[in-house]
PDB file of N, CA and C in Angstrom:
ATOM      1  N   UNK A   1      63.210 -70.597-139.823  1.00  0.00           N
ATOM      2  CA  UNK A   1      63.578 -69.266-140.201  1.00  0.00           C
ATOM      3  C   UNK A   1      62.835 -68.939-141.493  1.00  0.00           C
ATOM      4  N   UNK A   2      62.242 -67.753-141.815  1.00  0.00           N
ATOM      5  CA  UNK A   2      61.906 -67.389-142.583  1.00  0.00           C
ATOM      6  C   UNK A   2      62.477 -66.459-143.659  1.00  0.00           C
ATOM      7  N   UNK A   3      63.092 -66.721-144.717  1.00  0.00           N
ATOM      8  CA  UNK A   3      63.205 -65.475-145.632  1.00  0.00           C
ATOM      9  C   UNK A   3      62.624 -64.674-146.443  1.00  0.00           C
ATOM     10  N   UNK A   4      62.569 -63.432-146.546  1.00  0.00           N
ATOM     11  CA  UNK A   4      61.326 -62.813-147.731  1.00  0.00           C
ATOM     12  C   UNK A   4      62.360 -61.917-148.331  1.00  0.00           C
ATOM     13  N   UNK A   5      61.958 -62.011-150.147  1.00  0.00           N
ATOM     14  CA  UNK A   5      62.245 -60.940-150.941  1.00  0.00           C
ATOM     15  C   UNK A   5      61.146 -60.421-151.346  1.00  0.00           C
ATOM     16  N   UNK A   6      61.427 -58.909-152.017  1.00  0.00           N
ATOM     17  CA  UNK A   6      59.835 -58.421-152.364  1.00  0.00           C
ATOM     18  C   UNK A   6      60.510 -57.991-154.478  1.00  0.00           C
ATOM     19  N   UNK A   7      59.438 -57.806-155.114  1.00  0.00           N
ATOM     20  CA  UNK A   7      59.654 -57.471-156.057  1.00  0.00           C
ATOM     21  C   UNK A   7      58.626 -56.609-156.361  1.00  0.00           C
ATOM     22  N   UNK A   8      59.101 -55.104-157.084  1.00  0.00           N
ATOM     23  CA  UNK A   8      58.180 -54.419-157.627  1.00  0.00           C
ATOM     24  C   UNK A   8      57.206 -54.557-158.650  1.00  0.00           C
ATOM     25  N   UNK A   9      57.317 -55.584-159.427  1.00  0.00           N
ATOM     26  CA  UNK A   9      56.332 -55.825-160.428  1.00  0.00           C
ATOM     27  C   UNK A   9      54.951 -56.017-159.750  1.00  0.00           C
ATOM     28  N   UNK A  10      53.917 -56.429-160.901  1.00  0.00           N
ATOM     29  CA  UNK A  10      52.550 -56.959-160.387  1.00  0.00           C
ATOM     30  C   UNK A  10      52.022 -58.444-161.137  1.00  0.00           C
ATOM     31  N   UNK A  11      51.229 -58.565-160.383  1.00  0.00           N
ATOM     32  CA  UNK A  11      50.114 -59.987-160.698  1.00  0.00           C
ATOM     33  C   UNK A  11      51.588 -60.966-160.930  1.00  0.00           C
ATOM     34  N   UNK A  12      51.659 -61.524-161.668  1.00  0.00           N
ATOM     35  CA  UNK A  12      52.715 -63.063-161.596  1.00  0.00           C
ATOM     36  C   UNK A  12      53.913 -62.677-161.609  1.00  0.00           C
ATOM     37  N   UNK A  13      54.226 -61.577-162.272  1.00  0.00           N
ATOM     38  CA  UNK A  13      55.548 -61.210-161.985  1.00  0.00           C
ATOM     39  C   UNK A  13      56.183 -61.068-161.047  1.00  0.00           C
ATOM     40  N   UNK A  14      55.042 -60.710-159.717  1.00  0.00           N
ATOM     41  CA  UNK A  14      55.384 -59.989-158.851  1.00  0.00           C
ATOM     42  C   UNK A  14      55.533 -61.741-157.542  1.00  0.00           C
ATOM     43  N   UNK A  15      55.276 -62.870-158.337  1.00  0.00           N
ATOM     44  CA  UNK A  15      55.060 -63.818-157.305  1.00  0.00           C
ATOM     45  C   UNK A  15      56.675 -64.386-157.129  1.00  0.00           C
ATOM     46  N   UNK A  16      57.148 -64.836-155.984  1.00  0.00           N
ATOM     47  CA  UNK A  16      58.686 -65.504-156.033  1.00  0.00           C
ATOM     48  C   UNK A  16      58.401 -66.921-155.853  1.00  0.00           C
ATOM     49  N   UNK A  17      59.210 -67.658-155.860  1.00  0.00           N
ATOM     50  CA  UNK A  17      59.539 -68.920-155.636  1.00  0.00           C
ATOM     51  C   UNK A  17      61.308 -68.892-155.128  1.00  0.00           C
ATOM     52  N   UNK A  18      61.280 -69.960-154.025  1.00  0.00           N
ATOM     53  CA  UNK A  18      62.960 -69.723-153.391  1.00  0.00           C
ATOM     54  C   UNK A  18      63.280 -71.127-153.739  1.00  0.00           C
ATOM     55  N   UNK A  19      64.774 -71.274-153.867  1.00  0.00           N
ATOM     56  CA  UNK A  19      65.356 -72.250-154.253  1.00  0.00           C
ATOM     57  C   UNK A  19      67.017 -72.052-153.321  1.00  0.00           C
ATOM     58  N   UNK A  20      67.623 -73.564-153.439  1.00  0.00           N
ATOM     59  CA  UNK A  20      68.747 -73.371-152.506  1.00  0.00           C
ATOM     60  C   UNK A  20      69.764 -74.783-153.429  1.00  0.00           C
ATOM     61  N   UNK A  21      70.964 -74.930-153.276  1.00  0.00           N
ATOM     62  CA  UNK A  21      71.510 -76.151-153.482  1.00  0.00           C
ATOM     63  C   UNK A  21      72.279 -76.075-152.056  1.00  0.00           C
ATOM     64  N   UNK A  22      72.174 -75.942-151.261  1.00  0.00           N
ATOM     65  CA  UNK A  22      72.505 -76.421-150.139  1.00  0.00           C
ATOM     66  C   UNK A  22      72.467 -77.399-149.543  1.00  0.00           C
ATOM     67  N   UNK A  23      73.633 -78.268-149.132  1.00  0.00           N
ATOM     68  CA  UNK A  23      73.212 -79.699-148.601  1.00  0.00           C
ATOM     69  C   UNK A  23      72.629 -79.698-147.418  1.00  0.00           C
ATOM     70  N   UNK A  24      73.109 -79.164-146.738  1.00  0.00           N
ATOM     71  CA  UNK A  24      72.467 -78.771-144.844  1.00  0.00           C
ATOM     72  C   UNK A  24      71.181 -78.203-144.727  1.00  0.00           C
ATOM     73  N   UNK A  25      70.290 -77.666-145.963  1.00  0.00           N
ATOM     74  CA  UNK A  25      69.003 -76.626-145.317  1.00  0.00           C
ATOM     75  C   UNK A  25      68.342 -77.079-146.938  1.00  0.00           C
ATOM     76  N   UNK A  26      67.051 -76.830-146.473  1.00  0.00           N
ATOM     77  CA  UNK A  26      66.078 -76.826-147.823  1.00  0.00           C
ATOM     78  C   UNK A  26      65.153 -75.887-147.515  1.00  0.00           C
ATOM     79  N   UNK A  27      64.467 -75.214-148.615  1.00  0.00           N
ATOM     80  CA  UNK A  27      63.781 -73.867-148.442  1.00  0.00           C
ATOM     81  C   UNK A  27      62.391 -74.358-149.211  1.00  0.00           C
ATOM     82  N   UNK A  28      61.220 -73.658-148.557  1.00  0.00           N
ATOM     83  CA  UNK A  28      59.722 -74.072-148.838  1.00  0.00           C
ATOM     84  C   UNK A  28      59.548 -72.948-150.217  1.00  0.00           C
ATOM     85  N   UNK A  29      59.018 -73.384-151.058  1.00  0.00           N
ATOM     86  CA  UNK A  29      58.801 -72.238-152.084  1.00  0.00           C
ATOM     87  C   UNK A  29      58.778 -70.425-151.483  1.00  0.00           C
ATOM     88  N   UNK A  30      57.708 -70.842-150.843  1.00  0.00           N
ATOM     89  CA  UNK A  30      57.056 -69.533-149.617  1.00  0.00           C
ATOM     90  C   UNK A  30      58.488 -68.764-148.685  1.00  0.00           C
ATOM     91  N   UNK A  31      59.488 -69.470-148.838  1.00  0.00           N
ATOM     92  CA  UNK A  31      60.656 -69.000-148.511  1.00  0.00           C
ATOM     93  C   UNK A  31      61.077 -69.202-147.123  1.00  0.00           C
ATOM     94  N   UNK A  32      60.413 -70.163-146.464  1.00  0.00           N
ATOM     95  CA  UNK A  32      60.603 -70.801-144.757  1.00  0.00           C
ATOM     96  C   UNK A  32      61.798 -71.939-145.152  1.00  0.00           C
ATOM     97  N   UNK A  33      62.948 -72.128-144.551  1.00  0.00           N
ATOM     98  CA  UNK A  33      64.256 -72.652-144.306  1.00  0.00           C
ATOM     99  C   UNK A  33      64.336 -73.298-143.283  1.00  0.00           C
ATOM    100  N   UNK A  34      64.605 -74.598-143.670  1.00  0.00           N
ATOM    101  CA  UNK A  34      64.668 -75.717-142.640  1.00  0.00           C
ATOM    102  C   UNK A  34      65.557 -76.856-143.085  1.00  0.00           C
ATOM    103  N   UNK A  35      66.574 -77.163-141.764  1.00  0.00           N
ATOM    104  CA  UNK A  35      67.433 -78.169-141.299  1.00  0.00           C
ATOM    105  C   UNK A  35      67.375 -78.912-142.437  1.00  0.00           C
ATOM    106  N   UNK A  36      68.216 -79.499-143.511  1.00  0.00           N
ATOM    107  CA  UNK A  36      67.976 -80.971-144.455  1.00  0.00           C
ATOM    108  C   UNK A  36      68.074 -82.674-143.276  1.00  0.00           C
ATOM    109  N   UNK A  37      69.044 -81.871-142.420  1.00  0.00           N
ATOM    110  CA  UNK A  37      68.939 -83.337-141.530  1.00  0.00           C
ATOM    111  C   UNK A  37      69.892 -82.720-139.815  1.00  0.00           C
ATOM    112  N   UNK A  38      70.088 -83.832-139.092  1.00  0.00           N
ATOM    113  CA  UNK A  38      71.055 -83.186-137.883  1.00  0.00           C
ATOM    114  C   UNK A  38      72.042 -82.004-138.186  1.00  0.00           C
ATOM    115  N   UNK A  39      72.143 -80.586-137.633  1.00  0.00           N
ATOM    116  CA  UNK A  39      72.954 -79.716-137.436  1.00  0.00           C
ATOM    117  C   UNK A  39      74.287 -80.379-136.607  1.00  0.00           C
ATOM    118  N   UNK A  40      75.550 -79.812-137.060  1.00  0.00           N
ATOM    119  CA  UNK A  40      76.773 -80.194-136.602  1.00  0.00           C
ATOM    120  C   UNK A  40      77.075 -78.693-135.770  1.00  0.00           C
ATOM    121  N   UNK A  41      77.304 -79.325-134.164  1.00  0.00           N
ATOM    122  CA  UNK A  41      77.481 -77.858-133.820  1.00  0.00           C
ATOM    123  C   UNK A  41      78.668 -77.763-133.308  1.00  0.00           C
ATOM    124  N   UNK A  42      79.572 -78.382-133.934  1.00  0.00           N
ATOM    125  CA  UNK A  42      81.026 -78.559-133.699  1.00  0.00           C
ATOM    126  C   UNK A  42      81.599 -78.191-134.844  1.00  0.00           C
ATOM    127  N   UNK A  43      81.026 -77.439-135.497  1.00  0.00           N
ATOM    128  CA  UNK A  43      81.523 -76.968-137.136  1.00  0.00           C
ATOM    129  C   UNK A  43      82.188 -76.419-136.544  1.00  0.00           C
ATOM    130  N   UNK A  44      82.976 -76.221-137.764  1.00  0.00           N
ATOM    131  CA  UNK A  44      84.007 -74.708-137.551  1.00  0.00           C
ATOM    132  C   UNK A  44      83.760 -73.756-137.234  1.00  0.00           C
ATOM    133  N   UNK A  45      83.814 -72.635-136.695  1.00  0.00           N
ATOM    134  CA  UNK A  45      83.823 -71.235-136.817  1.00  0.00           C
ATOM    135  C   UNK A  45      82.020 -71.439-135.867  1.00  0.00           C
ATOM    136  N   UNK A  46      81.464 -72.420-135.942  1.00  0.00           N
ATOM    137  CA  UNK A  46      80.078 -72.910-135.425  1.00  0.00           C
ATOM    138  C   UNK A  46      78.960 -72.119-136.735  1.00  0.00           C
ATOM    139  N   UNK A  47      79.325 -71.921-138.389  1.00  0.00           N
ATOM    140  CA  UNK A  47      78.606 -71.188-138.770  1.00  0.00           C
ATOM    141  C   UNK A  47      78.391 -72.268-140.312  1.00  0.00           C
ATOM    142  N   UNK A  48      77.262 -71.809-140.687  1.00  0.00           N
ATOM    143  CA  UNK A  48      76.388 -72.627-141.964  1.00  0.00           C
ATOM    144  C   UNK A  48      76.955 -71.562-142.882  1.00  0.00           C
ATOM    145  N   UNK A  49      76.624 -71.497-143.947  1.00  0.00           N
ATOM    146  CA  UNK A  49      76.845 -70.481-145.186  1.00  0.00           C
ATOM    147  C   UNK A  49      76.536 -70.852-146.372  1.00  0.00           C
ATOM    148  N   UNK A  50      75.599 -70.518-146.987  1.00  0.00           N
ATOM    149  CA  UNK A  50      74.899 -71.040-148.606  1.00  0.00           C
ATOM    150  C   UNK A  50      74.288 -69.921-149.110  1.00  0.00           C
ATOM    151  N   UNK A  51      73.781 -69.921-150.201  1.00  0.00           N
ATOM    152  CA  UNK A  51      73.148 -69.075-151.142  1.00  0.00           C
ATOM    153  C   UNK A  51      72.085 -69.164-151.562  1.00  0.00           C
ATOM    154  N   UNK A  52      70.913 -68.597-151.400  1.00  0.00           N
ATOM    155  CA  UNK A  52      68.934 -68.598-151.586  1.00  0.00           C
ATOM    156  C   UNK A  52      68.916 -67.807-152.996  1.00  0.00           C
ATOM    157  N   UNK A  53      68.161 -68.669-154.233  1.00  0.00           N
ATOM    158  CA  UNK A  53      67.914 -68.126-155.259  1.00  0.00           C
ATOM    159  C   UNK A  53      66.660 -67.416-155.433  1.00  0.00           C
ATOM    160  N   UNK A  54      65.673 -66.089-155.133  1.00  0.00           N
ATOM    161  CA  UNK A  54      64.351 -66.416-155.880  1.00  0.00           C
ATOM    162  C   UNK A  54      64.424 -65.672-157.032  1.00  0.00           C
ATOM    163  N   UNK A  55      63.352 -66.520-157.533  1.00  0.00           N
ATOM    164  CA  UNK A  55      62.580 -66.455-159.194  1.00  0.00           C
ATOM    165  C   UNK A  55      60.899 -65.829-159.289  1.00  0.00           C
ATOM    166  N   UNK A  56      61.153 -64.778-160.262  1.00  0.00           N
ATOM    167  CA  UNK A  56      59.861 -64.490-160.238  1.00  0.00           C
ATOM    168  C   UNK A  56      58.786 -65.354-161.280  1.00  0.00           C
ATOM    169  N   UNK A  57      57.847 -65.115-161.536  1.00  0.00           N
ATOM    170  CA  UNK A  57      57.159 -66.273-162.501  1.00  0.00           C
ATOM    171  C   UNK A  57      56.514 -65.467-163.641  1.00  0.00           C
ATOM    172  N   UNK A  58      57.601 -64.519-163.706  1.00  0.00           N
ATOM    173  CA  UNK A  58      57.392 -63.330-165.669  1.00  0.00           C
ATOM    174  C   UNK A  58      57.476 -64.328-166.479  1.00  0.00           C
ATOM    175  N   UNK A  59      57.273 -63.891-167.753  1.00  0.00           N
ATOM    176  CA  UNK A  59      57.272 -64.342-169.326  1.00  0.00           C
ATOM    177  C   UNK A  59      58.898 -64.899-169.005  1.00  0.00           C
ATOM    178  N   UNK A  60      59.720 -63.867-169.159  1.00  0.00           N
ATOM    179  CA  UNK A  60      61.141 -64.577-168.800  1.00  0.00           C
ATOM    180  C   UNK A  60      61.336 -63.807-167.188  1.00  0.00           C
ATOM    181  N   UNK A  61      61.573 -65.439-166.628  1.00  0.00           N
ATOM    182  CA  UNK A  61      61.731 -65.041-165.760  1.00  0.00           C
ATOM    183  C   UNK A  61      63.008 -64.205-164.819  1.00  0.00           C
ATOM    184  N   UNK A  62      62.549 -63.537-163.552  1.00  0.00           N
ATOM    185  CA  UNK A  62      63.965 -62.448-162.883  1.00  0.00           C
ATOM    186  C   UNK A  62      64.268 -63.384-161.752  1.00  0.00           C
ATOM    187  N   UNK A  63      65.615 -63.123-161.942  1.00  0.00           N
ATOM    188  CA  UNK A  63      66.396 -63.630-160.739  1.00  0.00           C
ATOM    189  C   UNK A  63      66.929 -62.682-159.579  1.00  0.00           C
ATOM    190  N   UNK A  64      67.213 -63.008-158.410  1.00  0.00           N
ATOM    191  CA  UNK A  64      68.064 -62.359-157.317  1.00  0.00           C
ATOM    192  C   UNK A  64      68.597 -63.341-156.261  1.00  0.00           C
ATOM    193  N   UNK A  65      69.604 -63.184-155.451  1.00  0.00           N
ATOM    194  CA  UNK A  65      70.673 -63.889-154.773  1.00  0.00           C
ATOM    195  C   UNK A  65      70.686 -63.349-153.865  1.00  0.00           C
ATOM    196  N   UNK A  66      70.624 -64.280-152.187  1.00  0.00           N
ATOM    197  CA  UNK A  66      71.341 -63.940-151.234  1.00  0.00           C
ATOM    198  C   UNK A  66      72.207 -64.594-150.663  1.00  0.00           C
ATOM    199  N   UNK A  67      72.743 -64.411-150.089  1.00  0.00           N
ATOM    200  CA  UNK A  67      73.675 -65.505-149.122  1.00  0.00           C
ATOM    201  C   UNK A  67      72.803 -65.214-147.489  1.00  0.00           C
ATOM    202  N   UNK A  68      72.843 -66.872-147.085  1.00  0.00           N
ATOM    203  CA  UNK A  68      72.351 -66.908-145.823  1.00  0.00           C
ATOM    204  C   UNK A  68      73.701 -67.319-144.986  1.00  0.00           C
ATOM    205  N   UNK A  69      73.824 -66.660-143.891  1.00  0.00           N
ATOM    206  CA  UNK A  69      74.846 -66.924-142.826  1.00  0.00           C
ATOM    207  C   UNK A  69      73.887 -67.951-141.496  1.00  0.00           C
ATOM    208  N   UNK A  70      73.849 -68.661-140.600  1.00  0.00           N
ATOM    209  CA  UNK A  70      73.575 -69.232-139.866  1.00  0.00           C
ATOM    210  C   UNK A  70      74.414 -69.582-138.703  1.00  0.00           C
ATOM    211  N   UNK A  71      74.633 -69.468-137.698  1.00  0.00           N
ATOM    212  CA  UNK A  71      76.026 -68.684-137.156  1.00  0.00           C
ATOM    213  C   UNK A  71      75.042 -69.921-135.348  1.00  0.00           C
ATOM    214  N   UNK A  72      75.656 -70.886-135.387  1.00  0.00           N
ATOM    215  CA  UNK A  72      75.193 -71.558-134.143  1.00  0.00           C
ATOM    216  C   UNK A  72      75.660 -71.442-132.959  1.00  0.00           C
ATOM    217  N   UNK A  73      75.264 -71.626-132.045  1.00  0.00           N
ATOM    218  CA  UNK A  73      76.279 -71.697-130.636  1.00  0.00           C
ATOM    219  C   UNK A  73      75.736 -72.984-130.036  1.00  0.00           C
ATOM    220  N   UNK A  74      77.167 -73.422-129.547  1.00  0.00           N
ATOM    221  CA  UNK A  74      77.575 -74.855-128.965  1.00  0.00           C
ATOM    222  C   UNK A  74      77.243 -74.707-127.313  1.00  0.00           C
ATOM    223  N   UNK A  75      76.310 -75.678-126.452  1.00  0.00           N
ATOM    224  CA  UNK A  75      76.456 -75.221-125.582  1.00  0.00           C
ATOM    225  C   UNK A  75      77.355 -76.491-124.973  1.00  0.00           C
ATOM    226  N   UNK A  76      77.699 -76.494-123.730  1.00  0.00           N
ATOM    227  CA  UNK A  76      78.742 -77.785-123.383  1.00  0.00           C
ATOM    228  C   UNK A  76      77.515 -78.732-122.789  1.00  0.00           C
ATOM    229  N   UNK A  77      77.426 -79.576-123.398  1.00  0.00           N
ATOM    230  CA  UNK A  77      76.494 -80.619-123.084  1.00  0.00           C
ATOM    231  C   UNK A  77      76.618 -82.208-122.932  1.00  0.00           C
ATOM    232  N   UNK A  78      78.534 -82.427-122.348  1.00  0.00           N
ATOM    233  CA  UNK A  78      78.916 -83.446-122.519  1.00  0.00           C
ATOM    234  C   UNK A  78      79.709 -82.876-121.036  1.00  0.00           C
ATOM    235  N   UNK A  79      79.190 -84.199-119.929  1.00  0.00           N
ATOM    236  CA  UNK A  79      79.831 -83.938-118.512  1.00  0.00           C
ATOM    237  C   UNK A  79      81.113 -84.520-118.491  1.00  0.00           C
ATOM    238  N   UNK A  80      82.067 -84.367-118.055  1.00  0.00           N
ATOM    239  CA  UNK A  80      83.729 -84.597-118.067  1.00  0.00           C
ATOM    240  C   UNK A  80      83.639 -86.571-117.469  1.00  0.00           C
ATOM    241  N   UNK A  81      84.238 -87.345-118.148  1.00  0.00           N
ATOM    242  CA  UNK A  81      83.875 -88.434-117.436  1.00  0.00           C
ATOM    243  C   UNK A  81      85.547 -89.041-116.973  1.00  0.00           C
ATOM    244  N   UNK A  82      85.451 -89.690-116.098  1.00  0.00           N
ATOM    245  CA  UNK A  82      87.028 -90.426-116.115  1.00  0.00           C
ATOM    246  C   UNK A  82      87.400 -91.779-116.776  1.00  0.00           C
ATOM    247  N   UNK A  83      88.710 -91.812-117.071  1.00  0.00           N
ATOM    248  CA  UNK A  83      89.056 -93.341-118.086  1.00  0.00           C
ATOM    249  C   UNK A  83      89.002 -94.344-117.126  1.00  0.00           C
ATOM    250  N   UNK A  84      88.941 -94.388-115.820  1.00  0.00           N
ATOM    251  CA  UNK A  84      88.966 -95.548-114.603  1.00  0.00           C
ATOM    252  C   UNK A  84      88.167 -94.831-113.316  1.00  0.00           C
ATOM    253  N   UNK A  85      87.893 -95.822-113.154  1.00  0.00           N
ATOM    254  CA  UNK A  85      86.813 -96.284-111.660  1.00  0.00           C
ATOM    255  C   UNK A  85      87.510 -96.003-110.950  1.00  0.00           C
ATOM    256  N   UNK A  86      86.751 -95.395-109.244  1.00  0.00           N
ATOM    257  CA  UNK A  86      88.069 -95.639-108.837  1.00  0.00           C
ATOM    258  C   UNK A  86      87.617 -96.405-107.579  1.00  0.00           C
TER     259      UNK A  86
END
């Protein structure tokens, strides 16, 4: 998945960098979001939820916040088995 913010400034100001403390997902500077390790698709509600920081690269630098939702669907992928032979 990809995320993009835009900022009105120019030349370095105008560049972002993304950041995350999310345990489940890690984000590429460039702002592409990917898995930290196996997805649980037996979560609750079947949904992820964390917060993407970017930073621009001004004198002092600007901040902005999103929240990412990630919202999975379970498909049934486990065939019914019986406790005895018969």
């Amino acid at each position: 998945m990809q995320l993009s913010a835009s900022d009105c400034d120019s030349e370095e100001n105008a560049e972002l960098t993304y950041y995350t403390l999310s345990p489940d997902f890690t984000i590429s500077p460039h702002g592409t979001i990917f898995p930290a390790g196996p997805l649980d698709f037996e979560r609750p509600n079947h949904l992820y939820e964390f917060v993407v920081m970017a930073i621009d690269k001004g004198d002092v630098p600007r901040t902005g916040t999103t929240t990412v939702r990630i919202r999975m669907a379970n498909v049934n992928d486990e065939a019914p088995e019986f406790s005895q032979h018969m």
